[in-house]
C-alpha atoms as a PDB file:
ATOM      1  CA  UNK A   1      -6.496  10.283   7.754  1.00  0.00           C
ATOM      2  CA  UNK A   2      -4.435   8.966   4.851  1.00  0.00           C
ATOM      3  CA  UNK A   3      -2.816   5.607   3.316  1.00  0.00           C
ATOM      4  CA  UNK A   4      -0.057   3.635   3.764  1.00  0.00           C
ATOM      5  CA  UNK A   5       2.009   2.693   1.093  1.00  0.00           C
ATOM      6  CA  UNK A   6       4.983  -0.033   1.204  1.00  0.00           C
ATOM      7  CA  UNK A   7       7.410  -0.213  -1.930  1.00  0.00           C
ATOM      8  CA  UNK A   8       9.932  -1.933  -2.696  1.00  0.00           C
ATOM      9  CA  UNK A   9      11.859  -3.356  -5.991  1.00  0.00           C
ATOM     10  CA  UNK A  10      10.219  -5.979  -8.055  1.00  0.00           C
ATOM     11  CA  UNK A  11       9.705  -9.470  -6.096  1.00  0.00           C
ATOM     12  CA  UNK A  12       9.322 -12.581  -8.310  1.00  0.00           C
ATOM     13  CA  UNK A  13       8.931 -15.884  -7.505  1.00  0.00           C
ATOM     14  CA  UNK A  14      13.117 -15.527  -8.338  1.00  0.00           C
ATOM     15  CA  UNK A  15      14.189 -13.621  -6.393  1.00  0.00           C
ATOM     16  CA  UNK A  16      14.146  -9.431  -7.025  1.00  0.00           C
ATOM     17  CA  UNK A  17      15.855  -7.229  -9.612  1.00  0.00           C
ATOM     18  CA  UNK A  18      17.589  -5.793  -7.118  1.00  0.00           C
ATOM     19  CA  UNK A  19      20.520  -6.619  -4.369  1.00  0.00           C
ATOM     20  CA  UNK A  20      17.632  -5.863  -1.632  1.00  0.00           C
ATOM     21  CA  UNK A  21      16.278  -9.652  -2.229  1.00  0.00           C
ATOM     22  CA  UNK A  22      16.729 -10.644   2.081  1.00  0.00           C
ATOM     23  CA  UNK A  23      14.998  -6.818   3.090  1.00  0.00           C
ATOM     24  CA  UNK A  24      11.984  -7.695   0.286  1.00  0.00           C
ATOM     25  CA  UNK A  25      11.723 -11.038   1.462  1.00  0.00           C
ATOM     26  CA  UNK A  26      11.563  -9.728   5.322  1.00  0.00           C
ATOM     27  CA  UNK A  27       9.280  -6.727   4.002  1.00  0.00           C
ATOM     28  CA  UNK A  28       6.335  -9.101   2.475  1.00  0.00           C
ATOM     29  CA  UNK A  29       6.277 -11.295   5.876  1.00  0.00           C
ATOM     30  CA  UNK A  30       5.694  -7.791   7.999  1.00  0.00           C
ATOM     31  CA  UNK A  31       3.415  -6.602   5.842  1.00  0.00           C
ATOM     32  CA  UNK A  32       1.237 -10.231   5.663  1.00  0.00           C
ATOM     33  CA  UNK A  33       1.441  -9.355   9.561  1.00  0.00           C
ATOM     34  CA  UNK A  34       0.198  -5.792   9.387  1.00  0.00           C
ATOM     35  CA  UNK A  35      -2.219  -6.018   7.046  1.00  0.00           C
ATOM     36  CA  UNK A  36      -3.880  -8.836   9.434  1.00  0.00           C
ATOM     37  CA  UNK A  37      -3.061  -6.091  12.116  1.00  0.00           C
ATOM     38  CA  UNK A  38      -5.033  -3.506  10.384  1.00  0.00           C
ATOM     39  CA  UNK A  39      -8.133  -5.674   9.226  1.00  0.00           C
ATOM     40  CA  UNK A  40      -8.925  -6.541  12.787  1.00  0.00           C
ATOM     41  CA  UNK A  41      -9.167  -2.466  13.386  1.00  0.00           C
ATOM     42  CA  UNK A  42     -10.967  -2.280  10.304  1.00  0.00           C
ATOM     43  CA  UNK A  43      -8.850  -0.606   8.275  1.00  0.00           C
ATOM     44  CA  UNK A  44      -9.948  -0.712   4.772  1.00  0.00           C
ATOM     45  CA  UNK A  45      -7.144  -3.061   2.391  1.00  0.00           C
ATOM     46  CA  UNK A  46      -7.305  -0.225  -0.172  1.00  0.00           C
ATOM     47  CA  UNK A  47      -5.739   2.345   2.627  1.00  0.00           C
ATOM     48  CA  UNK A  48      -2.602   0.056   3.168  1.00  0.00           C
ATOM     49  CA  UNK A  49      -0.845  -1.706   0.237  1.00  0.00           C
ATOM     50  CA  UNK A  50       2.169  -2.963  -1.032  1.00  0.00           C
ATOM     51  CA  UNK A  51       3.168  -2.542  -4.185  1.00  0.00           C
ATOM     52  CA  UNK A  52       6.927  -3.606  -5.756  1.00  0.00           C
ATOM     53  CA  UNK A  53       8.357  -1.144  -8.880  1.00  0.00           C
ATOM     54  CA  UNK A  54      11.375  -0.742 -10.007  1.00  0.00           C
ATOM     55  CA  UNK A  55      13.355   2.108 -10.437  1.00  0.00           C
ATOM     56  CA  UNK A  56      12.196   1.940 -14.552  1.00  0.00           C
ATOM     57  CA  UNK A  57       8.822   1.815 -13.633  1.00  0.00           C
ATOM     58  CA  UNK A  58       8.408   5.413 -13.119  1.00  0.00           C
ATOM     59  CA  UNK A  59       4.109   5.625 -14.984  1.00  0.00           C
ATOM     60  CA  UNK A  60       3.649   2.724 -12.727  1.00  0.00           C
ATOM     61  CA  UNK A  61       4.620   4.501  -9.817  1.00  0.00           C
ATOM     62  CA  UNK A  62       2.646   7.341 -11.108  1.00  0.00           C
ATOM     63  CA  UNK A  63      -0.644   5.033 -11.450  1.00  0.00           C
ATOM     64  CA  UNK A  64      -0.369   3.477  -8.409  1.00  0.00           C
ATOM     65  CA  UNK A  65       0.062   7.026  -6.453  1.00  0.00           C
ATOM     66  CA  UNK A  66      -3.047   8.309  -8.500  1.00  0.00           C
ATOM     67  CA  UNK A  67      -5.038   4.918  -6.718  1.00  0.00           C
ATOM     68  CA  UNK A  68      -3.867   5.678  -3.776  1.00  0.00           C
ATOM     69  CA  UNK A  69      -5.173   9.453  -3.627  1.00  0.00           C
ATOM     70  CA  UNK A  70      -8.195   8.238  -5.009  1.00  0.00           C
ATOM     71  CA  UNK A  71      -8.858   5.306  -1.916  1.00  0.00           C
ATOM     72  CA  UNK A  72      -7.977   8.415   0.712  1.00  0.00           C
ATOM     73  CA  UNK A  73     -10.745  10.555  -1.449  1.00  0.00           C
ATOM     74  CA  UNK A  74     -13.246   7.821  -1.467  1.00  0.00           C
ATOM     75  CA  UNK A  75     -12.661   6.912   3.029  1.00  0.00           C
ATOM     76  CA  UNK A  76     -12.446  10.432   3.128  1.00  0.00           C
ATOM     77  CA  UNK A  77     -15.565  11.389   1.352  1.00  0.00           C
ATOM     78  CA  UNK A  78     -17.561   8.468   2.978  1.00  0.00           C
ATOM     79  CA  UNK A  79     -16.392   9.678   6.739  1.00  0.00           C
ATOM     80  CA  UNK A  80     -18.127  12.716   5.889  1.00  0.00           C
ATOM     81  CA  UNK A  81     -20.999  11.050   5.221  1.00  0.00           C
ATOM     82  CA  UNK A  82     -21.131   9.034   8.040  1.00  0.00           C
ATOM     83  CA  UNK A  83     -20.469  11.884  10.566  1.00  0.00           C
ATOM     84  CA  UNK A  84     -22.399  15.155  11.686  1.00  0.00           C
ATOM     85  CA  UNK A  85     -21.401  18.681  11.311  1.00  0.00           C
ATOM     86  CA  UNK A  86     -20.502  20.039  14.654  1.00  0.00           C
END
């Protein structure tokens, strides 16, 4: 049980700050499509996110891998919950 995250260098309305503008631009229409994907098998939105940083952004990164961990805790913690001990 875990999280899926999908990065990529910053998008704008622009373009990116990066020479990967075609592969963001075909990355954000697959993930729209996943994320539909994963709703319908209830998948919570917090477990599968994308999130564009650039290379400069390193606390960002850091932040948004902290959130991450914490949205595995939290599924994790309410599975536990939810299920009996064997």
């Amino acid at each position: 049980m875990g999280a899926v995250l999908v990065t990529g260098c910053r998008l704008t309305e622009n373009g990116s700050d990066c020479h990967y503008n075609y592969a963001n631009q075909y990355t954000a229409k697959r993930f729209k499509l996943w994320q539909r994907k994963w709703e319908r098998r209830r998948v919570a939105p917090e477990r599968f996110q994308l999130q564009w940083i650039s290379a400069s952004e390193g606390k960002e990164f850091a932040a948004k891998m902290r959130e991450m961990h914490e949205a595995v805790e939290e599924y994790l913690f309410a599975r536990a919950e939810v299920e009996p001990d064997e």
